[in-house]
Each structure stands twice: as structure tokens, then as C-alpha cells.
Protein backbone atom coordinates (compact mmCIF):
# COMPACT_ATOMS: atom_id res chain seq x y z
CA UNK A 1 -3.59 -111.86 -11.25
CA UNK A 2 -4.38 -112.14 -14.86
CA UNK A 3 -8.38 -111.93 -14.01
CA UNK A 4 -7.37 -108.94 -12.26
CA UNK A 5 -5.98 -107.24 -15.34
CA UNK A 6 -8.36 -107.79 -16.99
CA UNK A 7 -11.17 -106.78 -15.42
CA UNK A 8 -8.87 -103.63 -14.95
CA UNK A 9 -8.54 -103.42 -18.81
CA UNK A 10 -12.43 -103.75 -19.44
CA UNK A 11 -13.60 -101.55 -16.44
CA UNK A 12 -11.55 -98.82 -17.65
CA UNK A 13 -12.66 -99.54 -21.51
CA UNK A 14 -16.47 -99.32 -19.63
CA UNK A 15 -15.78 -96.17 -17.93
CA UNK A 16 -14.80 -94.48 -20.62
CA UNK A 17 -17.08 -95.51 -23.58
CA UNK A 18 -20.09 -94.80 -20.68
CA UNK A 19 -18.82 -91.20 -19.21
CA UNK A 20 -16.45 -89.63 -21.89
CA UNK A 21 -19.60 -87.95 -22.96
CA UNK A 22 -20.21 -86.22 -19.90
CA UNK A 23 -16.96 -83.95 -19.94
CA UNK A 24 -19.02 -82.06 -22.74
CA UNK A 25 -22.21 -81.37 -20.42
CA UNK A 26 -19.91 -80.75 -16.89
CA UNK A 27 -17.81 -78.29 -18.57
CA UNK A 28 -20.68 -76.23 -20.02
CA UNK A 29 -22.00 -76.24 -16.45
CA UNK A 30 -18.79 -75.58 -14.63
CA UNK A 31 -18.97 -72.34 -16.99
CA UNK A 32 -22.03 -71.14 -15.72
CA UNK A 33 -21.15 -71.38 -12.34
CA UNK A 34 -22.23 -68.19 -10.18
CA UNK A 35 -23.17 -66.66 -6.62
CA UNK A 36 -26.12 -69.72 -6.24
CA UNK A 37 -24.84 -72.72 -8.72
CA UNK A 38 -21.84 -74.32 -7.26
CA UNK A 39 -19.20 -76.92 -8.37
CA UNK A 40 -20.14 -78.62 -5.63
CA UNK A 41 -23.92 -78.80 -7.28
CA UNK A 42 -22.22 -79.99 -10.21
CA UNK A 43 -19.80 -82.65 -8.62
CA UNK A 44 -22.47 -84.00 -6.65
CA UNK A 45 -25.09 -83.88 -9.31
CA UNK A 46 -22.97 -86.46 -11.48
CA UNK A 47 -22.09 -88.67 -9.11
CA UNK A 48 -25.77 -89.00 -7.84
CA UNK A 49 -27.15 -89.12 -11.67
CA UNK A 50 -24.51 -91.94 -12.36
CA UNK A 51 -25.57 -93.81 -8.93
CA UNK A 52 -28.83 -94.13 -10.65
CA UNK A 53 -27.77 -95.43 -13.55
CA UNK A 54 -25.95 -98.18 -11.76
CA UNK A 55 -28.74 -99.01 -9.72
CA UNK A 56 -31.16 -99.33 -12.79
CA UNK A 57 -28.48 -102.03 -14.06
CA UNK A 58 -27.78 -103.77 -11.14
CA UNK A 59 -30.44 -106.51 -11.96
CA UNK A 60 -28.29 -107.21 -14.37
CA UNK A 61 -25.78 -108.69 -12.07
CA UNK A 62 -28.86 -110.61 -9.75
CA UNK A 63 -30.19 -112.17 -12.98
CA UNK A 64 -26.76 -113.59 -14.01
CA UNK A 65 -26.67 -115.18 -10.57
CA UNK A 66 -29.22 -117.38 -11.92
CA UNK A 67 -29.37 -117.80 -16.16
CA UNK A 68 -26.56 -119.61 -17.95
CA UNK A 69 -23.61 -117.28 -18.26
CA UNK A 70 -23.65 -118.82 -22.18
CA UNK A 71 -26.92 -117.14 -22.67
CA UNK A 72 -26.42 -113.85 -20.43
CA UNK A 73 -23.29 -113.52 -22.63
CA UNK A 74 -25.75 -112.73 -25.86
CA UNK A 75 -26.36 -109.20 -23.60
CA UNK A 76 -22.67 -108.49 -25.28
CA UNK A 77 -24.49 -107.65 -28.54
CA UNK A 78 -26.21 -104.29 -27.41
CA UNK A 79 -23.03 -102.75 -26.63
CA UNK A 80 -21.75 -103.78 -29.92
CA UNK A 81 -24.91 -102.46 -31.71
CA UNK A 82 -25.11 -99.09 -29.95
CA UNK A 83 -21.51 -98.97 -30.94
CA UNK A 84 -22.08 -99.25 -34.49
CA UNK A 85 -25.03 -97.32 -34.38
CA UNK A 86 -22.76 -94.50 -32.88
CA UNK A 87 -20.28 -95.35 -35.83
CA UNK A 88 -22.45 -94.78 -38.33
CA UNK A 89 -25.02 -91.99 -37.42
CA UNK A 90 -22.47 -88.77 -35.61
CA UNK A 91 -24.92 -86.41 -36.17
CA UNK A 92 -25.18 -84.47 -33.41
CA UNK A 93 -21.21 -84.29 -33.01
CA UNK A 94 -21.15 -80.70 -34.45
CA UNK A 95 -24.54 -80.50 -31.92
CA UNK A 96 -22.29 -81.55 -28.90
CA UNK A 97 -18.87 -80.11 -30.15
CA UNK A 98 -21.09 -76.84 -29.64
CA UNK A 99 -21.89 -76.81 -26.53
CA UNK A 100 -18.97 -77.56 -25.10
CA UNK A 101 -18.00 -73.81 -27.04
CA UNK A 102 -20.52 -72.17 -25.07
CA UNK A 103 -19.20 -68.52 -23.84
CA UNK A 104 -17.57 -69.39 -20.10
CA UNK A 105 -17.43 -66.36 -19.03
CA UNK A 106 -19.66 -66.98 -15.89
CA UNK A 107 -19.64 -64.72 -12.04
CA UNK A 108 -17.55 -65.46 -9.47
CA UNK A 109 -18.46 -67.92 -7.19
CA UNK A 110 -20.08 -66.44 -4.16
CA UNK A 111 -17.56 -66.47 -1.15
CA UNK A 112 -21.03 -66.24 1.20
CA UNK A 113 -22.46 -68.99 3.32
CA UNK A 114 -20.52 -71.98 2.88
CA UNK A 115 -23.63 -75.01 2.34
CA UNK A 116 -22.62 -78.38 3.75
CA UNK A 117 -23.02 -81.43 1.67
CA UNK A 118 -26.68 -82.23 2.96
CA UNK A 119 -27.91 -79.02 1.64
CA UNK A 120 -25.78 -79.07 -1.42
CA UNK A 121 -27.72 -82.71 -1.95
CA UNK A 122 -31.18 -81.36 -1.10
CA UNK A 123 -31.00 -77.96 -3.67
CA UNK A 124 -32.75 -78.90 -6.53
CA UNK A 125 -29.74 -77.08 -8.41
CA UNK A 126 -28.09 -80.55 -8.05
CA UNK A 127 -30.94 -82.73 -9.57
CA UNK A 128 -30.42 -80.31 -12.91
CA UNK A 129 -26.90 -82.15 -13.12
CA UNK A 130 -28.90 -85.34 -12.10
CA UNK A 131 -31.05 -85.12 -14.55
CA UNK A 132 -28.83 -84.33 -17.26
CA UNK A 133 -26.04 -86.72 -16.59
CA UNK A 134 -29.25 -89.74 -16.50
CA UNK A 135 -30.46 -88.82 -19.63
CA UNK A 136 -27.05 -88.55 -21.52
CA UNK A 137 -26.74 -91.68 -19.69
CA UNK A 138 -29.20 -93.61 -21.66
CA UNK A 139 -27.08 -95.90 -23.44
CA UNK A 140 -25.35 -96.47 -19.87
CA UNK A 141 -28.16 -99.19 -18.97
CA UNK A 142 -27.68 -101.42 -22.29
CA UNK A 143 -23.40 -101.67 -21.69
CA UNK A 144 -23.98 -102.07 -17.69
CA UNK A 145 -26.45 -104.46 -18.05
CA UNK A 146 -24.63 -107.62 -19.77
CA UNK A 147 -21.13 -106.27 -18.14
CA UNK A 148 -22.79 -106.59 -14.79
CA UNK A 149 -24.42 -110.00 -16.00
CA UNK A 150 -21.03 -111.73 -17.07
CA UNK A 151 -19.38 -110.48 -13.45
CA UNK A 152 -19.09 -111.84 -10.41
CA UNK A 153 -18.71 -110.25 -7.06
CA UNK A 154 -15.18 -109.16 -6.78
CA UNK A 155 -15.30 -108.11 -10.78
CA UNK A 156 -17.91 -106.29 -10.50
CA UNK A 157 -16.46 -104.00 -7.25
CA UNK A 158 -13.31 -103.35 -9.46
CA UNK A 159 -14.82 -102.32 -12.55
CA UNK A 160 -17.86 -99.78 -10.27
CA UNK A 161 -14.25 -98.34 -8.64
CA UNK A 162 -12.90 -97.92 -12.04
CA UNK A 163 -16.06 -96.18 -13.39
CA UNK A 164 -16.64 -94.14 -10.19
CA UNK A 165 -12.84 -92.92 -10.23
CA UNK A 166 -13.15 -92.04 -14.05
CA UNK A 167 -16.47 -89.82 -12.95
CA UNK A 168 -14.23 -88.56 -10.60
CA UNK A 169 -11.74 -87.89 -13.00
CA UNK A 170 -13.87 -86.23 -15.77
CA UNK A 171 -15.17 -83.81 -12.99
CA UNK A 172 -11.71 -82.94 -12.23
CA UNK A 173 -10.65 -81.97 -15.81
CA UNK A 174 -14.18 -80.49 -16.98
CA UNK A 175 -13.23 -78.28 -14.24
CA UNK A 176 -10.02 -77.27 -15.37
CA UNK A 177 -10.88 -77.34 -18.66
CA UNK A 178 -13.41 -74.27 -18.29
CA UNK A 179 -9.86 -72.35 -18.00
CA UNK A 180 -9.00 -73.74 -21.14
CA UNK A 181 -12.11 -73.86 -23.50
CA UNK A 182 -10.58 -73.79 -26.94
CA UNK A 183 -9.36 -77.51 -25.79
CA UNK A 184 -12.34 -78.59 -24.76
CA UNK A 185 -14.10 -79.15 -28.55
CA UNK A 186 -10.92 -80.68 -29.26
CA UNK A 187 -11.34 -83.48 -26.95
CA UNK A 188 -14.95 -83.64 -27.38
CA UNK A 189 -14.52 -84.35 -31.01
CA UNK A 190 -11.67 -86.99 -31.00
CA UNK A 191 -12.85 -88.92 -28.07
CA UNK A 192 -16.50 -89.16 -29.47
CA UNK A 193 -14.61 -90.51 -32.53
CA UNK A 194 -12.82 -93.54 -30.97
CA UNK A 195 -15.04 -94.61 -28.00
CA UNK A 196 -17.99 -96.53 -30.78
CA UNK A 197 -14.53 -98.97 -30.95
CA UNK A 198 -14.57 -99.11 -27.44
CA UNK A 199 -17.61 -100.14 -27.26
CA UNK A 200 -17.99 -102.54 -30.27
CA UNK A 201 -14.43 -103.86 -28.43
CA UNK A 202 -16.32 -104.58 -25.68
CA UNK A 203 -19.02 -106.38 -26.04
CA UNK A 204 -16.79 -108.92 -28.10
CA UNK A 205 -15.05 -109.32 -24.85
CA UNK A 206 -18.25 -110.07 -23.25
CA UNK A 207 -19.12 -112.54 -25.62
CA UNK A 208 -15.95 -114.43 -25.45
CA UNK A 209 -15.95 -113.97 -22.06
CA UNK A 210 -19.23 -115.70 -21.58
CA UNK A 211 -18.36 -118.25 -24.69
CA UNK A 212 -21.35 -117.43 -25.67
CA UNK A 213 -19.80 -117.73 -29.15
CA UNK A 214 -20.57 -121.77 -28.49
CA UNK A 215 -23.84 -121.38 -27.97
CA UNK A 216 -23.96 -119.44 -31.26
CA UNK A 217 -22.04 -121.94 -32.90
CA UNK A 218 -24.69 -124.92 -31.77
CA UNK A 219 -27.72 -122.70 -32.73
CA UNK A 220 -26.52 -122.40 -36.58
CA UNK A 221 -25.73 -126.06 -36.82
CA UNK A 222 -28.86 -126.97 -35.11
CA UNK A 223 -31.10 -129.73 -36.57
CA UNK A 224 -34.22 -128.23 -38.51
């Protein structure tokens, strides 16, 4: 059970230092919601725009199937890099702090023609979330990649629930929080504040899960 906590502990550490950022862009759309842009546009949109960015790091997982877990392990520096690099340059906190402010006073959704899901995923209303969520999402690619890489199998099911149930779960509050906006900055602020340690945090964890801190150890005492 103790590989199952675990990988409980680092999918949820995942989740969040990969989606906290896209409470700020879901709750400035659930404010603009109106008679033909939906929640259901929005829900849908994230989950499809984080779908891709799994899928773009899945070779990840295939390629540690077959290279040295030691060496795949070395993957566990990008997320510590992009965490200091987050650390050290914030600049566009104030940028993202902002637009989470954005006036929400938005018209009522329209109580028309209900869509069903297949039309809801074919209005190109939802591909604006899409696209939005994959482009915040850049970053995404470098954690997923060497997380995916230093999992196997039943790992790497928990920690996708975890991260699609924290989607979920942002979705769920960005909602709610469009009824609340003075908290919104709040959270935007703090949480962009303490998830470059989550990050930094884990890619150690890959790294020492991997024991790729060996094969570090053998290439500086290498023969010249």
C-alpha cells in the first residue's frame, strides 16, 4: 500500500502544479457566459484541451518501457528547472491576477434549446477553451513527460485519475467562484506562489525515484 500512497501523494502534487493555473482562465470564461457560450462549452473545452496534453506526453510512458529507468529519471530535471524558472521570473502574476478581476457581470444563460453533448463538442465555442487551456498548458508536456516515463501501468492510471478529478475539481470552483470574484485574485496569487515548490518537489521525487542520483554519482567520478 505504501506505492499506493505515494503515487497518490505525487499525482495530486502533479495535478496541481499542472492545472492550478487554469482556475484563472475558466473563471474569466465562466464570467462571460451568455445566451450562445455555455458552461458546458467551457467544461468540455478543458477537459478536451487537457486530453491533448496527455496524449502529446504519453510517449513518454512508451519510451520508458524501453530506456533504463536510471537514465529516463534525468527527465526529473525539467520539472525542477521550469520550477525555478517560475521562482524566479513572476512577471506576469499581476498580468494573470488581472484577469481573473475581469468585470463578471455576463447575460443569463439562455434557457432555449438545450444542445446535447455531441453538439456542445462540435461548436467551435468549445475549441476556444481548447485552445486556451493547451497553450497555458505548455509547461504540462515537460512535467508529464518524465512522470509518465518513471511510471508503470497501474501508477500511471492513478495519477491520470488524480489529474482528471483535480480538472474536474477546478471547473467546479471556477464556477462558483464567478459568484465570488473578489476571492478569486486571492487564490490566483497565493497558489501561483507555492506551486514552483511543487514542482521543484517533484522532480526530486522523480529523480530519487528513478535513482537516477547513481547514475549522477558514477558520471562525476568517472575516469577522464
Amino acid at each position: 500500500m505504501s506505492w499506493l500512497l505515494s503515487t497518490l501523494i505525487i499525482g495530486l502534487s502533479a495535478a496541481f502544479a499542472t492545472t492550478f493555473d487554469d482556475n484563472v482562465y475558466l473563471t474569466a470564461f465562466f464570467g462571460k457566459v451568455n445566451r450562445s457560450f455555455h458552461p458546458k462549452h467551457i467544461i468540455l473545452g478543458e477537459f478536451v484541451g487537457f486530453t491533448a496534453l496527455v496524449m502529446a506526453s504519453l510517449p513518454g510512458f512508451f519510451g520508458g518501457l524501453f530506456i533504463p529507468e536510471a537514465w529516463i529519471g534525468l527527465l526529473g530535471f525539467l520539472p525542477i528547472i521550469i520550477g525555478i524558472s517560475n521562482l524566479i521570473s513572476q512577471e506576469d502574476e499581476e498580468e494573470m491576477v488581472q484577469a481573473v478581476s475581469v468585470p463578471l457581470k455576463s447575460s443569463a444563460p439562455s434557457r432555449s434549446h438545450k444542445k446535447s453533448l455531441w453538439e456542445i463538442l462540435k461548436d467551435r465555442q468549445t475549441y476556444r477553451v481548447s485552445a486556451v487551456t493547451i497553450a497555458n498548458g505548455g509547461n504540462n508536456i515537460g512535467i508529464y513527460v518524465p512522470l509518465f516515463a518513471s511510471s508503470n501501468l497501474p501508477s500511471l492510471g492513478i495519477i491520470l485519475s488524480v489529474c482528471y478529478l483535480t480538472v474536474g475539481l477546478w471547473c467546479f470552483l471556477s464556477f462558483h467562484l464567478t459568484k465570488n470574484p473578489l476571492l478569486a485574485p486571492i487564490l490566483a496569487r497565493y497558489g501561483r506562489k507555492i506551486f514552483p515548490f511543487v514542482l521543484i518537489w517533484l522532480g526530486c521525487s522523480i529523480l530519487i525515484k528513478s535513482q537516477s542520483y547513481q547514475l549522477l554519482g558514477n558520471l562525476a567520478f568517472f575516469p577522464h
